[in-house]
Protein backbone atom coordinates (compact mmCIF):
# COMPACT_ATOMS: atom_id res chain seq x y z
CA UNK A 1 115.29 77.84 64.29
CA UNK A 2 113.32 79.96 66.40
CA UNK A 3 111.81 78.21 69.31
CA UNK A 4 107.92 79.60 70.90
CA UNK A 5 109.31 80.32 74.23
CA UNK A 6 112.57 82.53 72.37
CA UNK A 7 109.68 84.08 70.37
CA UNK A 8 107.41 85.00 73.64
CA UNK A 9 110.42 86.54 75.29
CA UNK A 10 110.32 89.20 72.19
CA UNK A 11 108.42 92.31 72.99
CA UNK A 12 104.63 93.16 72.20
CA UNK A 13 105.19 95.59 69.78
CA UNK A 14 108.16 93.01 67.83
CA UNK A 15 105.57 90.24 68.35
CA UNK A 16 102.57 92.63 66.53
CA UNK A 17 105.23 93.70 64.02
CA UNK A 18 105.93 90.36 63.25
CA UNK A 19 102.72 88.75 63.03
CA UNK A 20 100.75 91.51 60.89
CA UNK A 21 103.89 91.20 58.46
CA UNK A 22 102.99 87.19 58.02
CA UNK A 23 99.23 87.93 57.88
CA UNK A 24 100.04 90.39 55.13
CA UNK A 25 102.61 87.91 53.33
CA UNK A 26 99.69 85.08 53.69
CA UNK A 27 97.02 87.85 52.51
CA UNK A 28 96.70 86.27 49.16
CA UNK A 29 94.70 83.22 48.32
CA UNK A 30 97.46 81.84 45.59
CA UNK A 31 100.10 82.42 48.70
CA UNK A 32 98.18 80.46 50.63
CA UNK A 33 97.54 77.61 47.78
CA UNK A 34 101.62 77.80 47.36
CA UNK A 35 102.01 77.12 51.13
CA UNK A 36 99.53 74.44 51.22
CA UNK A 37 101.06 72.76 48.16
CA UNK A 38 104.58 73.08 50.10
CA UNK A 39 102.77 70.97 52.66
CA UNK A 40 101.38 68.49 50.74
CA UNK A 41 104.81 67.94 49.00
CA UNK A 42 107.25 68.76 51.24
CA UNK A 43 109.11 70.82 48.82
CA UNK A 44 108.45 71.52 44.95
CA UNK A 45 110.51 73.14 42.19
CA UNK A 46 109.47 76.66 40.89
CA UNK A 47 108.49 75.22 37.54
CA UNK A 48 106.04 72.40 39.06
CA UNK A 49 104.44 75.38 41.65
CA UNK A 50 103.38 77.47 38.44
CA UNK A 51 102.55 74.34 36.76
CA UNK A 52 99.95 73.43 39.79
CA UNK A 53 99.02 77.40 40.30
CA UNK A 54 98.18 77.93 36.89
CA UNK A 55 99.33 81.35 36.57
CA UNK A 56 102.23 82.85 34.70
CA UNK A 57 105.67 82.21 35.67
CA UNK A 58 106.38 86.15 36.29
CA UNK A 59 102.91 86.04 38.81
CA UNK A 60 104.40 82.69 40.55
CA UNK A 61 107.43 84.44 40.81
CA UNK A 62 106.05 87.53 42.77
CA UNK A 63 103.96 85.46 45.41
CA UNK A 64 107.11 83.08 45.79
CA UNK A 65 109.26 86.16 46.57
CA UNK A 66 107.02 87.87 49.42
CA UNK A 67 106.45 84.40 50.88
CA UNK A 68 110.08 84.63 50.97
CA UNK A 69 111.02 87.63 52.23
CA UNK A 70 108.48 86.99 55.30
CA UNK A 71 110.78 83.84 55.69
CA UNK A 72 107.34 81.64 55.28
CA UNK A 73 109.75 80.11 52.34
CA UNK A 74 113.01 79.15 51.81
CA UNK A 75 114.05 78.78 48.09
CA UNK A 76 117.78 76.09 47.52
CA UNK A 77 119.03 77.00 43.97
CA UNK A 78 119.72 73.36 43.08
CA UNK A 79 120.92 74.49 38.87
CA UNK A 80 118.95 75.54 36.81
CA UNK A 81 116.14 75.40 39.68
CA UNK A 82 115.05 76.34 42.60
CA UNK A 83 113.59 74.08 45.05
CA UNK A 84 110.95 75.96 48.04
CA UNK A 85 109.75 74.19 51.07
CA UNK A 86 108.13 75.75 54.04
CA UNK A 87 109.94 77.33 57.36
CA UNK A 88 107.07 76.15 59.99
CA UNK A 89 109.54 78.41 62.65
CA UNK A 90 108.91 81.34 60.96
CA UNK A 91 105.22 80.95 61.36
CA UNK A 92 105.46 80.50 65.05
CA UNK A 93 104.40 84.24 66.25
CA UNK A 94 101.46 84.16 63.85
CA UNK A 95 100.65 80.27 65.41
CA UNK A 96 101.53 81.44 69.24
CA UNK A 97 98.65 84.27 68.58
CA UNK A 98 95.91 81.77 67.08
CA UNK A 99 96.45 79.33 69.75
CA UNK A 100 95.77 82.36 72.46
CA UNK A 101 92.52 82.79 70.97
CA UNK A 102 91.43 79.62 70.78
CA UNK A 103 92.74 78.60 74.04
CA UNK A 104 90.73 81.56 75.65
CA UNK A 105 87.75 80.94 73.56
CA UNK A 106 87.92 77.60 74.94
CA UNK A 107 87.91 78.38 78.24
CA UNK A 108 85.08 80.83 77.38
CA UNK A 109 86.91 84.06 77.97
CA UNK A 110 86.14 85.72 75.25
CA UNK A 111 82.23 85.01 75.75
CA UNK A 112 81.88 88.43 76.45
CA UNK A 113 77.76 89.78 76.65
CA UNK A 114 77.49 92.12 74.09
CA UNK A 115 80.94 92.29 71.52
CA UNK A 116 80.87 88.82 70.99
CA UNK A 117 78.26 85.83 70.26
CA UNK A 118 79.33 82.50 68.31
CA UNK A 119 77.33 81.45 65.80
CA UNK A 120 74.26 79.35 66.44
CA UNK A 121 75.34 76.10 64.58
């Protein structure tokens, strides 16, 4: 399991390499209905995540394998299936750079005059 301080001690280019490679693996918005379905259910057999995406099994199949290979996933063959559930570690370098922003944008750094102005509510 990686850990966020083992992950901050990576370098800046490793750390931009890592999180644009999750960003592109969440890019999709059936990868990112799989992922919340793994949270809602902990873990789920291949057969029920088609069953709940509603696509074909061959389609399922290709978002399941670059969730996988971007270690968002991790697929147990339990015969004849395979059962997915989430890796929340892996997700840590993409989380680590969201909480920077909204930790800065909290303390109003990024307020700056002219690039940025939040929406009037």
């Amino acid at each position: 399991m990686t850990s966020l301080s083992s992950f901050q001690q990576v370098s800046a280019s490793d750390r931009d390499e890592e999180v644009a490679h999750l960003a592109k693996a969440l890019a999709h918005p059936v990868r990112i209905r799989i992922v919340r379905l793994l949270l809602d259910k902990q873990s789920c057999i291949g057969g029920d995540i088609v069953a709940e995406v509603g696509l074909a099994q061959s389609t399922v199949s290709e978002h399941l394998r670059i969730l996988k290979a971007a270690g968002v996933i991790v697929g147990e063959i339990e015969r004849p299936r395979v059962c997915y559930s989430l890796d929340p570690s892996r997700l840590l370098p993409l989380a680590d750079l969201l909480e920077r922003i909204f930790e800065q944008d909290s303390q109003g750094e990024l307020t700056g005059p002219d690039c940025y102005r939040p929406r009037e509510a």
